[in-house]
C-alpha atoms as a PDB file:
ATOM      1  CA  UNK A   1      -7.765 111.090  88.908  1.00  0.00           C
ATOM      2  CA  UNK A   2      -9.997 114.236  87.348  1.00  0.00           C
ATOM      3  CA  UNK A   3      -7.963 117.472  87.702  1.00  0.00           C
ATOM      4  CA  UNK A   4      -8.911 120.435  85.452  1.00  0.00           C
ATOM      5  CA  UNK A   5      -7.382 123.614  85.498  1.00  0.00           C
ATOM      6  CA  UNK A   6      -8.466 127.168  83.863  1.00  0.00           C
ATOM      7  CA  UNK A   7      -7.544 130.114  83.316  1.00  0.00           C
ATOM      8  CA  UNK A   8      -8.794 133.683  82.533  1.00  0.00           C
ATOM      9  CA  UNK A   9      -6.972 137.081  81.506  1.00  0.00           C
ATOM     10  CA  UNK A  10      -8.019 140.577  83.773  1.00  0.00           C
ATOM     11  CA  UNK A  11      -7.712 141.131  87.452  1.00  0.00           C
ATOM     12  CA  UNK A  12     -10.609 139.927  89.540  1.00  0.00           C
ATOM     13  CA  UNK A  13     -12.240 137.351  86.595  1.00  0.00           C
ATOM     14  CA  UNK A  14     -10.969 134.275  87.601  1.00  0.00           C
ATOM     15  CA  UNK A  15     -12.312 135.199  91.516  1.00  0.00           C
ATOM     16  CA  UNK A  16     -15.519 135.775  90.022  1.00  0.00           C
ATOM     17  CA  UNK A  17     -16.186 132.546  88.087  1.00  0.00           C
ATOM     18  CA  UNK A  18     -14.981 130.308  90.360  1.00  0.00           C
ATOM     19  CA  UNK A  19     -16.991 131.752  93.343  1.00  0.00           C
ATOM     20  CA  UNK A  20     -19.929 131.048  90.916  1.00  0.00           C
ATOM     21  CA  UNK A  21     -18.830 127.528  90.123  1.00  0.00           C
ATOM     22  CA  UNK A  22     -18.536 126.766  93.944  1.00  0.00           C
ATOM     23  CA  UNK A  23     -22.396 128.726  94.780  1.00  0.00           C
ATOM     24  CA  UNK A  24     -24.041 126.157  91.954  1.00  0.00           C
ATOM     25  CA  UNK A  25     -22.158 123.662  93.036  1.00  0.00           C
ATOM     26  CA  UNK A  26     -23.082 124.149  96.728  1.00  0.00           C
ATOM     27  CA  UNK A  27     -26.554 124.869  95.643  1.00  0.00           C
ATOM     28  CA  UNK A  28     -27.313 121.464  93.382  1.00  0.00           C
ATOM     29  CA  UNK A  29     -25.765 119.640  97.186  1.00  0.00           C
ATOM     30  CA  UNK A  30     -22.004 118.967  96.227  1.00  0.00           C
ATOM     31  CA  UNK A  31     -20.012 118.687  99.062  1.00  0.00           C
ATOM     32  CA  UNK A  32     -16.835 120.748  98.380  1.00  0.00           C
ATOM     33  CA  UNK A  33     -12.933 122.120  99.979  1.00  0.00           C
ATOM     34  CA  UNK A  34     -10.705 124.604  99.212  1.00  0.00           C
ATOM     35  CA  UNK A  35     -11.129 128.400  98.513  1.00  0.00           C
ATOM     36  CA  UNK A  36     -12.707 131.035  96.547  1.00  0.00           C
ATOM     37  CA  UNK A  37     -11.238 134.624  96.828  1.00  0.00           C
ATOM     38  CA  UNK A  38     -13.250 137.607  96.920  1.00  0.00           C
ATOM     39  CA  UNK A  39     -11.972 141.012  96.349  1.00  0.00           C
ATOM     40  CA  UNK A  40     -12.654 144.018  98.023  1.00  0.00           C
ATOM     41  CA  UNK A  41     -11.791 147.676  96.649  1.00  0.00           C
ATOM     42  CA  UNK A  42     -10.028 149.837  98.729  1.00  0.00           C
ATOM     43  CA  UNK A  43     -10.509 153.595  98.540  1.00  0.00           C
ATOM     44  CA  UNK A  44      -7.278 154.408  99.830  1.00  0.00           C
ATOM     45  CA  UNK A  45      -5.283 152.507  98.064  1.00  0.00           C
ATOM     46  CA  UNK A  46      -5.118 151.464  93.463  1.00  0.00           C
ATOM     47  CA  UNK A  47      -5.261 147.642  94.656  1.00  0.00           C
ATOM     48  CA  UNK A  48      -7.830 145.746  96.289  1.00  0.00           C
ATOM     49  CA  UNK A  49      -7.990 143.528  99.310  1.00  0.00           C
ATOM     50  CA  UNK A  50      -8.128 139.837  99.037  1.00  0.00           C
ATOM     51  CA  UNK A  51     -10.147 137.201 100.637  1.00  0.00           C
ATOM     52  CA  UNK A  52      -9.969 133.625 101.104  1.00  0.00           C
ATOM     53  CA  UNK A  53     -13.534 131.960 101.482  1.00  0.00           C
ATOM     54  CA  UNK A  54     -12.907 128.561 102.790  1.00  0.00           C
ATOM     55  CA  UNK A  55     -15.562 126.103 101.449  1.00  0.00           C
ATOM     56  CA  UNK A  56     -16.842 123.017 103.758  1.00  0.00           C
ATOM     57  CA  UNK A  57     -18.092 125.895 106.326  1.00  0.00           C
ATOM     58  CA  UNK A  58     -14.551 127.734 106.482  1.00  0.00           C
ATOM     59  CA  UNK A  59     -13.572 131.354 107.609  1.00  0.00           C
ATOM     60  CA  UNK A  60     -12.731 134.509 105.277  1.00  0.00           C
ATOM     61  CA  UNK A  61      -9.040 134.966 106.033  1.00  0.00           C
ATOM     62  CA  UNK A  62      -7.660 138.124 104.524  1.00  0.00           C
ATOM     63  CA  UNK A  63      -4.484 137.019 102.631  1.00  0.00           C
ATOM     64  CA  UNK A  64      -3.504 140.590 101.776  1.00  0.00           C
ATOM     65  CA  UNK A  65      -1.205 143.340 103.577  1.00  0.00           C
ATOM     66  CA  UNK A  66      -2.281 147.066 103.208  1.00  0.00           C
ATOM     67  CA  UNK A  67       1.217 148.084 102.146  1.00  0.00           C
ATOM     68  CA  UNK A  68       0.254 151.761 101.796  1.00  0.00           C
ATOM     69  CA  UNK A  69      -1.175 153.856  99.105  1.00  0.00           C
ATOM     70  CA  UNK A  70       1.931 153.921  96.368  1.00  0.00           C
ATOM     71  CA  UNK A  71       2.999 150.637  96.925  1.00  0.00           C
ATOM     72  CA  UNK A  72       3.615 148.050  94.336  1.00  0.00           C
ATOM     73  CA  UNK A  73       5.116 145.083  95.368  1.00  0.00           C
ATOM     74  CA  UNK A  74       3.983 142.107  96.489  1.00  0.00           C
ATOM     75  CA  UNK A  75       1.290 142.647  99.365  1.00  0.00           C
ATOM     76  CA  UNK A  76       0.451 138.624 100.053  1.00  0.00           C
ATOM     77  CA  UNK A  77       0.371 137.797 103.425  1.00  0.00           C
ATOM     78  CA  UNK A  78       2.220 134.398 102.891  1.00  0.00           C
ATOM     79  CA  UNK A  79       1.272 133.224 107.280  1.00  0.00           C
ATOM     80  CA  UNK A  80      -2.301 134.013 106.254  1.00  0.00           C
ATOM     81  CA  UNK A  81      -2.210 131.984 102.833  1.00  0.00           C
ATOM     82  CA  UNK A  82      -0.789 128.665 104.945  1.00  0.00           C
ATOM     83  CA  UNK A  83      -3.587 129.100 107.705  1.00  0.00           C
ATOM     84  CA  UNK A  84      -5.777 129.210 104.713  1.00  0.00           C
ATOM     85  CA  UNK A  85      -4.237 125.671 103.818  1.00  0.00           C
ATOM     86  CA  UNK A  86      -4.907 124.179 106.856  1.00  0.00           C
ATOM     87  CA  UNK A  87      -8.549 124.948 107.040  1.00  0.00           C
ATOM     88  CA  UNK A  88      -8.664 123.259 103.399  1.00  0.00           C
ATOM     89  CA  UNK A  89      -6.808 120.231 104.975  1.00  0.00           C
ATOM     90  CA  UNK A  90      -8.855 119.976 107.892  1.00  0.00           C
ATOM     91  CA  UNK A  91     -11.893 120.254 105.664  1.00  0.00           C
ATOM     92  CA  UNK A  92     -10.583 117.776 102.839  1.00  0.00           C
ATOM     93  CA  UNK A  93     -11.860 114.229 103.834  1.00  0.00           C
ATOM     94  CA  UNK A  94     -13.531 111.328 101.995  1.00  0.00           C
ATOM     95  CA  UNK A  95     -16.588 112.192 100.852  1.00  0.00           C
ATOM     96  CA  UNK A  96     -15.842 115.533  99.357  1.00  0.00           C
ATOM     97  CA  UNK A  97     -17.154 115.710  95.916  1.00  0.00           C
ATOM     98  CA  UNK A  98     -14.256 118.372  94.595  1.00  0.00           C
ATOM     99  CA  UNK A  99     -11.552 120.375  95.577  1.00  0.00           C
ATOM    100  CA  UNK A 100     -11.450 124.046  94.243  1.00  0.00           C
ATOM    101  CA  UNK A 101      -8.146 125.737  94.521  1.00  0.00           C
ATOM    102  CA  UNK A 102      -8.722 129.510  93.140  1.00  0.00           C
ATOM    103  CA  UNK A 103      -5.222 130.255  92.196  1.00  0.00           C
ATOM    104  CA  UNK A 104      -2.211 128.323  91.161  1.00  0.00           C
ATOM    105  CA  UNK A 105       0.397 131.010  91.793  1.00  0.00           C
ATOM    106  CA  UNK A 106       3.883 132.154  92.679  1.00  0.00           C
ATOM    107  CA  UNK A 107       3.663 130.138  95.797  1.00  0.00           C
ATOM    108  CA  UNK A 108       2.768 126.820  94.663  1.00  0.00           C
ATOM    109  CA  UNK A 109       4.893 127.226  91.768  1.00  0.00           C
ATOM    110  CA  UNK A 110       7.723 127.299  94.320  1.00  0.00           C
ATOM    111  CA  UNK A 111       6.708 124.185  96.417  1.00  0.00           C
ATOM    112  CA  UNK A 112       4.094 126.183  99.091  1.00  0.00           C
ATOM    113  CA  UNK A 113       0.621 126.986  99.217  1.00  0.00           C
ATOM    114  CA  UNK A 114      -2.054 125.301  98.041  1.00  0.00           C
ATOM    115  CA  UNK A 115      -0.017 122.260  97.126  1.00  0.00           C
ATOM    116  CA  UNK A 116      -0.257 120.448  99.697  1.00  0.00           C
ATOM    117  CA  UNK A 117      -4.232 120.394  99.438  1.00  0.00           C
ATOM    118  CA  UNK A 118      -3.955 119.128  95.640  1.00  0.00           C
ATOM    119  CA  UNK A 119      -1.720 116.430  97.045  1.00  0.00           C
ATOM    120  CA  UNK A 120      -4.266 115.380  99.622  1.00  0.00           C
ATOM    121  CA  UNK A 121      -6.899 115.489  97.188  1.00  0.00           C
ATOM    122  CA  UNK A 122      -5.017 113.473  95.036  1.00  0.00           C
ATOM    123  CA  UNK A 123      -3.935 110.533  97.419  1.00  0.00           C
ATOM    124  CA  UNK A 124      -7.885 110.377  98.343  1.00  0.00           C
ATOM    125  CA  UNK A 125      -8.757 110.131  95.040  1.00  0.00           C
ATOM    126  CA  UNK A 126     -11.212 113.859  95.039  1.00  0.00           C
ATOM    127  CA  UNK A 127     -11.579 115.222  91.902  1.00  0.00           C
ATOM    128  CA  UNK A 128      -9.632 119.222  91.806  1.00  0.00           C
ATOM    129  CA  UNK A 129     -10.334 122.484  90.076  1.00  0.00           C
ATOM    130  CA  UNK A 130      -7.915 124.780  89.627  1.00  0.00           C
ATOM    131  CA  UNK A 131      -7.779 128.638  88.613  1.00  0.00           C
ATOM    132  CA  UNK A 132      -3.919 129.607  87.532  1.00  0.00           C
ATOM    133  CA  UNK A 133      -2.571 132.845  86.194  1.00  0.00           C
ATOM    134  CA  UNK A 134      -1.074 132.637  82.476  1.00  0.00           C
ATOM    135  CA  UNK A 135       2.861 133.240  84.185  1.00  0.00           C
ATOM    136  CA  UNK A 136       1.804 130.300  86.358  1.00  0.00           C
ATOM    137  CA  UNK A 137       0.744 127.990  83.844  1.00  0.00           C
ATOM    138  CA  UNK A 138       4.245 126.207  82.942  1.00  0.00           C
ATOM    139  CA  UNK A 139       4.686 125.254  86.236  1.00  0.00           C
ATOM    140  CA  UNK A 140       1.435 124.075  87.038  1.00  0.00           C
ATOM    141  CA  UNK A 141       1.525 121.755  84.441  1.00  0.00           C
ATOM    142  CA  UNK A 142       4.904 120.249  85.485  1.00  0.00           C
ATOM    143  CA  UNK A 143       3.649 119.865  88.522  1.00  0.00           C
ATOM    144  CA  UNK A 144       0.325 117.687  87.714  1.00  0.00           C
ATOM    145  CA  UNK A 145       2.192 115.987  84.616  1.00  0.00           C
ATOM    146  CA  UNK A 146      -0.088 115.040  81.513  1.00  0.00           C
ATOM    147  CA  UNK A 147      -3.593 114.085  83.220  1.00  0.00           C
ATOM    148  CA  UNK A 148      -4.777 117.810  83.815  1.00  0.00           C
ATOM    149  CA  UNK A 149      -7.541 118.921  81.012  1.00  0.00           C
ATOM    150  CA  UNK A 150      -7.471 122.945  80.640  1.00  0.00           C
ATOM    151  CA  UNK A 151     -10.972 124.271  80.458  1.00  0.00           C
ATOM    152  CA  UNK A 152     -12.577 127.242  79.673  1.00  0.00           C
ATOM    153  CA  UNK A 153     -13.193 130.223  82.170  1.00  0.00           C
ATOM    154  CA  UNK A 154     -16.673 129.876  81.794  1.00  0.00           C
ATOM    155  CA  UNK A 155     -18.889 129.026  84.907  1.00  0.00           C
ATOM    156  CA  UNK A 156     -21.345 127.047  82.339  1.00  0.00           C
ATOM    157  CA  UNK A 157     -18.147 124.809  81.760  1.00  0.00           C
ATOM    158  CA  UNK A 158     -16.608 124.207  85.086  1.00  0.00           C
ATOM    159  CA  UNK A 159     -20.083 123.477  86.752  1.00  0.00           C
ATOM    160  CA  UNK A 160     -20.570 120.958  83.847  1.00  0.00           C
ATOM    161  CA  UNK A 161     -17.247 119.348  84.014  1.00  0.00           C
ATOM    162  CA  UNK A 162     -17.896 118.926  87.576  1.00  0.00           C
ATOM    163  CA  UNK A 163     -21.283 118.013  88.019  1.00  0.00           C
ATOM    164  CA  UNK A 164     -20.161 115.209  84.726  1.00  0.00           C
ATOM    165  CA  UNK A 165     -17.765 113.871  87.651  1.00  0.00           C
END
């Protein structure tokens, strides 16, 4: 099984370069699941909105909650983030060339989220990408065990490592 994971420092960085992988990707004819986010700034508020693109022809959900102006908490919208998951398992079938999950987080590190779309990758043998955040990292790597190979966040890399698949 190929999994790779990577991850970047800065808000908004990871997003970037992995909606880059995924246009290449798309663009040289890989078929590929899963989600990029895109981010949206907010005028009315110090934190942006956040998007899930679903690849394989998905919606844009908005996984976000406009919490107000001053707040700080956290603002994911966790019934959004599992409809997100079952686009990505509706989409995930043989003959997908790679999965791309864009964030190992809080959720998955707690059992939810995009797990269950690594598993399914994983008992149908598709490669996976995935982006997680530095205080994420521990538990990611319990999670997949040994075989996982970090990469750099560099979109020259991960479309490499994947089109090297």
């Amino acid at each position: 099984m190929k999994i790779a994971y990577t991850m970047a420092d800065g808000p908004g960085v990871l997003d970037s370069c992995l909606a880059e992988v995924a246009e290449r990707l798309l663009a040289g004819g890989q078929r590929l699941a899963g989600v990029v986010q895109i981010n949206a700034d907010r005028p009315d508020a110090h934190r942006c909105d956040m998007d899930l693109h679903v690849l394989g022809g998905g919606p844009q959900i908005r996984i976000s909650q406009y919490l107000g102006r001053e707040a700080r908490g956290c603002r994911l919208d966790s019934g959004a983030l599992e409809g997100a998951v079952a686009e990505v398992l509706a989409r995930l079938e043989p003959g997908v060339d790679l999965l791309i999950v864009n964030k190992f987080g809080r959720r998955e590190s707690e059992g939810g989220g995009m797990r269950a779309a690594i598993s399914r990758a994983i008992e149908l043998d598709i490669p996976v990408l995935i982006g997680v955040n530095p205080v994420s990292a521990d538990a990611l790597l319990a999670y997949l065990g040994e075989g996982a190979e970090p990469l750099a966040p560099e979109t020259a890399v991960l479309v490499n490592w994947a089109r090297g698949l």
